[in-house]
Protein backbone atom coordinates (compact mmCIF):
# COMPACT_ATOMS: atom_id res chain seq x y z
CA UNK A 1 0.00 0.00 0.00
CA UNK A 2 1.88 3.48 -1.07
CA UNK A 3 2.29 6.06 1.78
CA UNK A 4 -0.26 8.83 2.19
CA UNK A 5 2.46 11.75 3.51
CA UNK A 6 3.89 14.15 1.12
CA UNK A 7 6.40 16.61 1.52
CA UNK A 8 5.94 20.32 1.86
CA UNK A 9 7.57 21.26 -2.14
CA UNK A 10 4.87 23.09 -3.85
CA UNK A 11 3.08 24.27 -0.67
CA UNK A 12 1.50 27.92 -1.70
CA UNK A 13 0.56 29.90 1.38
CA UNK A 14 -1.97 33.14 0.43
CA UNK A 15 -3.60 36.35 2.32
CA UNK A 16 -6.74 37.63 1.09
CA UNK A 17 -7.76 41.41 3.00
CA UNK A 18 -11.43 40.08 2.88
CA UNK A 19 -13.26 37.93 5.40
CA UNK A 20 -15.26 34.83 4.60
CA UNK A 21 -19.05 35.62 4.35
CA UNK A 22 -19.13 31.99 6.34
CA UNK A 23 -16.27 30.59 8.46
CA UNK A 24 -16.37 27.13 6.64
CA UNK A 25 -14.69 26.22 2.80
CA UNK A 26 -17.47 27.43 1.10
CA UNK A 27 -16.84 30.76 2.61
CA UNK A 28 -12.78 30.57 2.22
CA UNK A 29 -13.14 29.43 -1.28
CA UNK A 30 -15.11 32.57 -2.20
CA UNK A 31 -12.23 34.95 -1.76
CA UNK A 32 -9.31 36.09 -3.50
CA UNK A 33 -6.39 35.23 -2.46
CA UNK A 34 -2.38 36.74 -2.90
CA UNK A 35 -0.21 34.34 -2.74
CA UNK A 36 2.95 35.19 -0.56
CA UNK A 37 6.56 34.66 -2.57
CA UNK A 38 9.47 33.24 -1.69
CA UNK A 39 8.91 31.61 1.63
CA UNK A 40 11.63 29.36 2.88
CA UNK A 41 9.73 27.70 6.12
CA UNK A 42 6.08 27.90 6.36
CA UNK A 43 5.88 27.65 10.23
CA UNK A 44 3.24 25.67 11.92
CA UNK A 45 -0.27 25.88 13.22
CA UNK A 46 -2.98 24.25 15.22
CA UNK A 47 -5.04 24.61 17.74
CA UNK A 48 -4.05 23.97 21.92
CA UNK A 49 -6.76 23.36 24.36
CA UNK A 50 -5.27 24.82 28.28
CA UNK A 51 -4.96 22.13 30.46
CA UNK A 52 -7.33 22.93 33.70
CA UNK A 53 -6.42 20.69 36.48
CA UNK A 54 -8.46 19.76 39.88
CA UNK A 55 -6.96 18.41 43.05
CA UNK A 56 -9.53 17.23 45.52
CA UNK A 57 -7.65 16.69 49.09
CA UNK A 58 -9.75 13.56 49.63
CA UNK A 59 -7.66 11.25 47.07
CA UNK A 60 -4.87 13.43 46.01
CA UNK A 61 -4.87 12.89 43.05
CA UNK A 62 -4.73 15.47 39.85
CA UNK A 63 -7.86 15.00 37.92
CA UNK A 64 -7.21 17.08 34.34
CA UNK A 65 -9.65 18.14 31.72
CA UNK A 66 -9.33 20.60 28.89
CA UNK A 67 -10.41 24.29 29.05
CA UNK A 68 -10.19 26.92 26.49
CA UNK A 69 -8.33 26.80 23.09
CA UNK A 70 -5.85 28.99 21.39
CA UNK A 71 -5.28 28.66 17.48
CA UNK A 72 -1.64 29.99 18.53
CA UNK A 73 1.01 31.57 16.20
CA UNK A 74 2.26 31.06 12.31
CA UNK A 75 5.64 32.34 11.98
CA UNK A 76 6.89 32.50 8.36
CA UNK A 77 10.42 32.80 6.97
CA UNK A 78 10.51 34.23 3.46
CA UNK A 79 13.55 36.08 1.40
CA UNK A 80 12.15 39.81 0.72
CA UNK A 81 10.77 40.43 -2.84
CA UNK A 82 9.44 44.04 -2.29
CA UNK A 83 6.72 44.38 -5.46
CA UNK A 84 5.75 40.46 -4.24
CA UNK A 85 1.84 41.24 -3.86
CA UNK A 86 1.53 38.63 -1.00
CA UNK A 87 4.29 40.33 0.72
CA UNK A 88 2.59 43.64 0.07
CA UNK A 89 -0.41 42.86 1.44
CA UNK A 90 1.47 41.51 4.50
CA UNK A 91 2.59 44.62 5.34
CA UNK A 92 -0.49 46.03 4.83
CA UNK A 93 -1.61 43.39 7.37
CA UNK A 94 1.19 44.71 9.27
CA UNK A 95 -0.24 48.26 9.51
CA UNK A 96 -3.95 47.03 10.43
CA UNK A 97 -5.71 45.87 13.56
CA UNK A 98 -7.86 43.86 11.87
CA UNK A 99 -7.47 39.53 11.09
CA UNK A 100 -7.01 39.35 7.38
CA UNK A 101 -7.64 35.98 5.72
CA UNK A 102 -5.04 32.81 4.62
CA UNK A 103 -4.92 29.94 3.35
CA UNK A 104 -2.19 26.97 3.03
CA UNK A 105 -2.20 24.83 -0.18
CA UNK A 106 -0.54 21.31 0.32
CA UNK A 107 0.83 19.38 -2.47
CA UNK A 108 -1.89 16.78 -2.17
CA UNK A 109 -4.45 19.16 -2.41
CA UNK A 110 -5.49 19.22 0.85
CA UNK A 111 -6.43 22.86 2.32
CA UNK A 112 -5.85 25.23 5.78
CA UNK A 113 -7.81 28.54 5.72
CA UNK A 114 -7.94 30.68 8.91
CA UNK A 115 -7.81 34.13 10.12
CA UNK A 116 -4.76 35.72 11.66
CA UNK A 117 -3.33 39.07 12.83
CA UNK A 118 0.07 40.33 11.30
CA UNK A 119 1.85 40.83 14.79
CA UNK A 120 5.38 41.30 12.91
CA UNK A 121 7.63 41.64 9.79
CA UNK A 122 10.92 41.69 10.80
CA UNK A 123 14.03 42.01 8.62
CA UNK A 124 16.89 40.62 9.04
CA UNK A 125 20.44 41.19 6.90
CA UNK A 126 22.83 38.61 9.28
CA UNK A 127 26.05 38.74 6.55
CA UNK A 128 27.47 38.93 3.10
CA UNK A 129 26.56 35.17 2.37
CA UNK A 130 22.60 35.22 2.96
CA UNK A 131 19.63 36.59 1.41
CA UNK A 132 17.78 39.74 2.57
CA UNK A 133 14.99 38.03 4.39
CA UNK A 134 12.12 38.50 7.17
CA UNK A 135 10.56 36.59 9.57
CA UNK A 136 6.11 37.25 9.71
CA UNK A 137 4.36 36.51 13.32
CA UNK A 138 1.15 35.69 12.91
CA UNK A 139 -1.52 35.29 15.33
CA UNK A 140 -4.55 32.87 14.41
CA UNK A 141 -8.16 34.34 15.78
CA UNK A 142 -11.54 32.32 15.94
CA UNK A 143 -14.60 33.49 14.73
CA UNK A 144 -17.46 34.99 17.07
CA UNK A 145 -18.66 31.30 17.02
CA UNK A 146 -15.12 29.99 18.24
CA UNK A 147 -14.34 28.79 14.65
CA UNK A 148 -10.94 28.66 14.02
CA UNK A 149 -8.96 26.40 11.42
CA UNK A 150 -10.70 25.26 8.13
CA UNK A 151 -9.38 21.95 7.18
CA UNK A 152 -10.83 21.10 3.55
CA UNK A 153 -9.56 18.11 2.38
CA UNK A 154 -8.61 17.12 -1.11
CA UNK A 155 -10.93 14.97 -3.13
């Protein structure tokens, strides 16, 4: 039976400055979306429930349950391409309070979409040998409805 992982080669991350009308595919796939040039590492994401934790003196032991959730941070390495419209509208990100909208192609076909604050776009010019780059913080938001991540899958 052939394996069902992939690599990350071909993985298109993209920011759109609109927000779904719905916060499921149907409403992701509606937008437009900028794909962002010339990143190097992609980061991570995912969601982490707090771990809430009770300790009744009767039996001592720890009895633990999950609380709330956090969709956490995306930090992104890319090599700065200044006219890059992804980047662009990064910075534009940058600049605004408000979550702007992304979404993480996998070379299967499988697809992320969430919302996220720009928090940073740092450069960085370590020496001679190296690429002008920059590293993005992002921070991922839920909906009103606690929706976070989108996961549509390829089919």
């Amino acid at each position: 039976m052939p394996s069902a992982v992939e690599t990350v080669a071909g993985t298109k991350i993209g920011i759109s400055a609109a927000a779904p009308a719905t916060f499921d595919a149907a409403g992701y796939t509606a937008l437009t979306f900028s794909n962002i040039g010339e990143i190097t590492d992609g980061g991570s994401h995912g969601r982490t429930y707090a771990e809430v934790t009770h300790k009744p003196i009767g039996n001592r032991s720890t009895q633990k349950f999950k609380g709330s959730f956090d969709e956490g941070t995306k930090t992104i390495q890319l090599a700065i391409s200044p006219a890059d419209p992804g980047q662009v509208l990064l910075k534009t990100a940058l600049a605004s309070d408000a979550p702007f909208s992304f979404q993480v192609m996998y070379q299967g076909g499988d697809i992320d979409y969430f919302q996220a604050r720009v928090l940073s776009f740092s450069k960085s010019a370590p020496n001679v040998d190296s690429i002008r780059a920059a590293t993005v913080q992002l921070s991922l938001t839920t909906s009103s409805t606690g929706v976070g991540i989108v996961e549509k899958l390829a089919t």
